[in-house]
Protein backbone atom coordinates (compact mmCIF):
# COMPACT_ATOMS: atom_id res chain seq x y z
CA UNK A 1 -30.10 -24.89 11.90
CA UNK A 2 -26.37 -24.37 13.61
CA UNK A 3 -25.28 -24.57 9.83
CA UNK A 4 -27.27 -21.70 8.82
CA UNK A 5 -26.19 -19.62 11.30
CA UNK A 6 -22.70 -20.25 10.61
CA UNK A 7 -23.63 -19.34 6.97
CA UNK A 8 -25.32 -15.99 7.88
CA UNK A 9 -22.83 -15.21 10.28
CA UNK A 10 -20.32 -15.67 7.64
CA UNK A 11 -22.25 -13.81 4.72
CA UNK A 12 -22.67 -10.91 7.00
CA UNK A 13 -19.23 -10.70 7.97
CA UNK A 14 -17.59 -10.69 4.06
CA UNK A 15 -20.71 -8.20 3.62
CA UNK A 16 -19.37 -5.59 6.49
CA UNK A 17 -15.39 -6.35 5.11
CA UNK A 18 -16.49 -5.42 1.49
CA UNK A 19 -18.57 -2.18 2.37
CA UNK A 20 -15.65 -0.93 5.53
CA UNK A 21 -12.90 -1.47 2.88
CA UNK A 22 -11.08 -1.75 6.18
CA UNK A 23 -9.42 -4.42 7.20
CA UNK A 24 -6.74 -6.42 9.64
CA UNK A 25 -2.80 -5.79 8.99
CA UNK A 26 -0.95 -7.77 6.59
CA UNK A 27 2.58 -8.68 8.79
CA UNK A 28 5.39 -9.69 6.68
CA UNK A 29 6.39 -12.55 7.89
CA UNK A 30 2.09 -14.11 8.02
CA UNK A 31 -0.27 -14.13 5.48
CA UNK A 32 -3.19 -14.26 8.08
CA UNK A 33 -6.16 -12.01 7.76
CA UNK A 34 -7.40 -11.74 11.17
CA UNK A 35 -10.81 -9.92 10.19
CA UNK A 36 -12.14 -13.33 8.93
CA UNK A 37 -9.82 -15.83 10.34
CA UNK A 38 -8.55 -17.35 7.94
CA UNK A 39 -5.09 -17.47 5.72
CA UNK A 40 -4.98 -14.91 2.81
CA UNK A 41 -4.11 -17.31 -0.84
CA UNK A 42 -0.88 -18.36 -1.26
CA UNK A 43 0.26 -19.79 -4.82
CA UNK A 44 1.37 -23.45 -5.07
CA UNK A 45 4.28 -22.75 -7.92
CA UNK A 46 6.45 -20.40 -9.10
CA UNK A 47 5.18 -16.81 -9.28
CA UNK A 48 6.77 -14.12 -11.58
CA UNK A 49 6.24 -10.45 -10.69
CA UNK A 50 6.20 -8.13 -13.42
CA UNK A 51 7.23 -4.47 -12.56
CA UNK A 52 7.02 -1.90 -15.09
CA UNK A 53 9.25 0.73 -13.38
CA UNK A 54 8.54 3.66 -15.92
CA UNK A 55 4.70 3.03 -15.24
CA UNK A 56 5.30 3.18 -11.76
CA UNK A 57 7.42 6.40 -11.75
CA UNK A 58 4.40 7.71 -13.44
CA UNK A 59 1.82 6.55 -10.76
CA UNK A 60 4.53 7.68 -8.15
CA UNK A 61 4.20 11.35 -9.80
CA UNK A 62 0.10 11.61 -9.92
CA UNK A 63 0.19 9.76 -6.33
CA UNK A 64 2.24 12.73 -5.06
CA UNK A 65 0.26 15.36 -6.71
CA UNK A 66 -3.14 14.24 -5.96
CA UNK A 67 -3.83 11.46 -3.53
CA UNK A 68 -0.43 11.61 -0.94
CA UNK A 69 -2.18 14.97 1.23
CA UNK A 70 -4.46 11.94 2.22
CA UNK A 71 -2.98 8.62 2.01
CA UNK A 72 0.51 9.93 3.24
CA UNK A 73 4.04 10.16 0.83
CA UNK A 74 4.25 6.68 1.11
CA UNK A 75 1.36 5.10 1.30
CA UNK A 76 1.23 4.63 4.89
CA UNK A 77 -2.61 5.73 5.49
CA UNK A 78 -3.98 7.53 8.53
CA UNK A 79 -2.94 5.52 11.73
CA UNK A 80 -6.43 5.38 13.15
CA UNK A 81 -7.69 3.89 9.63
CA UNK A 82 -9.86 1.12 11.12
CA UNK A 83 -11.80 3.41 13.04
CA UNK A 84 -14.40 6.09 12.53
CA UNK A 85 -13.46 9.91 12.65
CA UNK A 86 -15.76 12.50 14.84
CA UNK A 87 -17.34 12.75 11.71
CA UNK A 88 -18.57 9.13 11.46
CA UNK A 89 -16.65 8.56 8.47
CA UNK A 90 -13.27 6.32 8.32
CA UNK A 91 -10.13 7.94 7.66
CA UNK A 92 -7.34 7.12 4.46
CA UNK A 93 -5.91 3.58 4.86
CA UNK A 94 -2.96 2.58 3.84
CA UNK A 95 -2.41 1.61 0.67
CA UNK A 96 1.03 0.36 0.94
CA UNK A 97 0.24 -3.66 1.82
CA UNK A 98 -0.25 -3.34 5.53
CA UNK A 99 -3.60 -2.29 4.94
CA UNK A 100 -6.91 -3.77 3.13
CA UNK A 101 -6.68 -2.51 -0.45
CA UNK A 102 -4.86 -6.02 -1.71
CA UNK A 103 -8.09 -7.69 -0.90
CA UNK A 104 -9.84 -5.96 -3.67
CA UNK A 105 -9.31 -7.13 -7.17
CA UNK A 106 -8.34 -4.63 -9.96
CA UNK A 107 -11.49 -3.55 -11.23
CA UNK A 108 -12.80 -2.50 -7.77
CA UNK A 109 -9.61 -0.74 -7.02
CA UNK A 110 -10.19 1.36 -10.25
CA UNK A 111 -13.93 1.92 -9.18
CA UNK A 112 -12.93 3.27 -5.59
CA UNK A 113 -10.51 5.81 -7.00
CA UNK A 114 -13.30 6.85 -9.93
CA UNK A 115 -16.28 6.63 -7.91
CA UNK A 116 -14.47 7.75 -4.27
CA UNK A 117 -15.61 6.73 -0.52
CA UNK A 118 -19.03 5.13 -0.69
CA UNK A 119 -21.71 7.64 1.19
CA UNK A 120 -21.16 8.09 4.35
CA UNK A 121 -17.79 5.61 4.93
CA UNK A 122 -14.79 7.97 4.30
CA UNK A 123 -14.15 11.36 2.56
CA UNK A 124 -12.14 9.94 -0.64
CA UNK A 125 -13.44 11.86 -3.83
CA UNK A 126 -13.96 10.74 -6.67
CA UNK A 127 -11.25 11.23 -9.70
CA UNK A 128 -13.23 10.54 -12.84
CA UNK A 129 -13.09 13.35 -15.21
CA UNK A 130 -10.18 14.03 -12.71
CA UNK A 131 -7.71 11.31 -13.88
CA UNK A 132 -7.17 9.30 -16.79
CA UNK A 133 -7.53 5.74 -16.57
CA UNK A 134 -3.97 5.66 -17.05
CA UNK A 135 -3.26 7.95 -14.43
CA UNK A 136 -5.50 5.52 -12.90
CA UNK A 137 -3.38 2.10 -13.95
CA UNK A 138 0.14 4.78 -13.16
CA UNK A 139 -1.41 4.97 -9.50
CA UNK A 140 -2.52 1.62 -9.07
CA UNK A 141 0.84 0.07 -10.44
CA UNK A 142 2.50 2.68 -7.97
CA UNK A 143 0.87 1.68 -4.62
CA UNK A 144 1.16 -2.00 -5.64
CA UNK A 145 5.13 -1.56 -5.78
CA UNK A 146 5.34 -1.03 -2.33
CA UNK A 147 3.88 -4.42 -2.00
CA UNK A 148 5.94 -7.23 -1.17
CA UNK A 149 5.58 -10.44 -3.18
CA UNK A 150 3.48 -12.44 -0.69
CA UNK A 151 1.04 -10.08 -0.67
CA UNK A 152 1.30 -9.25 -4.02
CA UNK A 153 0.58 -13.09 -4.64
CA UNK A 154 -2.20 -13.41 -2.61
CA UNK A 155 -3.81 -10.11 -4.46
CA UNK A 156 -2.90 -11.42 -7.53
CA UNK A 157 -5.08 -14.81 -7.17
CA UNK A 158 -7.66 -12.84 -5.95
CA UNK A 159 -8.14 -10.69 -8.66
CA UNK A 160 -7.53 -13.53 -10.97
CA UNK A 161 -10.48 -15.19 -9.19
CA UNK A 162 -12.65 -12.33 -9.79
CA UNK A 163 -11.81 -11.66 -13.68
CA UNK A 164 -12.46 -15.75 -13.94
CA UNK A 165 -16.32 -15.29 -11.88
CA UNK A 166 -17.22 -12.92 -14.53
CA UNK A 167 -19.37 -13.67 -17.58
């Protein structure tokens, strides 16, 4: 019985972190996720980081034109991300490692900036038809330069994770 209501309590909490897409800090110097508690993956060998700085001069140049009014010049979000606006809705997070966007693997990333904010969670439109899914990649590639490695890493095995769970 205590079991199952660790397991529900659990399941409801990695429910509420996927739909908020808001999340706990990421501090340079900790891996820890303090939402759920427990340490973000960290590889156990050597891990090679493959920058393609042309793409990411590319995603720099559609980030500026079309997302940084929202997300800020450099990524760093709205400072009152984790919480809900006077119009019930959460504000831009940051998308430059401190906030929650490396906890989402690559194909949900892409889906956020095609589909936009989920009803009634934030006011992020949607950019299909808008951008090319290369602008797309450009963008994605841009926001993950400003990265550093660890966290990098740690989004790296998750999204590896998730391309291995599907069929």
């Amino acid at each position: 019985m205590r079991q199952e209501r660790r397991r529900t309590k659990i399941s409801a909490a990695i429910f509420s972190a996927a739909v908020v897409l808001s999340c706990a800090p990421v501090f340079a110097d900790s891996h820890h996720d303090m939402h759920s508690g427990h340490e973000a993956p960290v590889a156990k060998g050597p891990f090679t980081r493959a920058i393609d700085k042309s793409l990411v001069e590319r995603g720099r140049t559609v980030y500026l034109t079309n997302c940084a009014q929202c997300h800020g010049k450099e990524g760093e979000g709205d400072t009152h991300w984790r919480h809900r606006g006077s119009d019930g809705k959460f504000p831009p997070p940051p998308l430059d490692g401190s906030g929650h966007a490396w906890h989402h693997p690559l194909a949900d990333l892409r889906e956020m900036i095609l589909e936009g904010s989920r009803p009634g969670e934030g006011n992020m439109p949607g950019w299909k038809g808008k951008l090319s899914d290369d602008d797309i990649g450009a963008v994605i590639a841009w926001f993950q330069s400003l990265w550093n490695d660890d966290v990098f890493e740690a989004w790296h095995q998750i999204d590896s994770r998730a391309r291995s769970d599907k069929p």
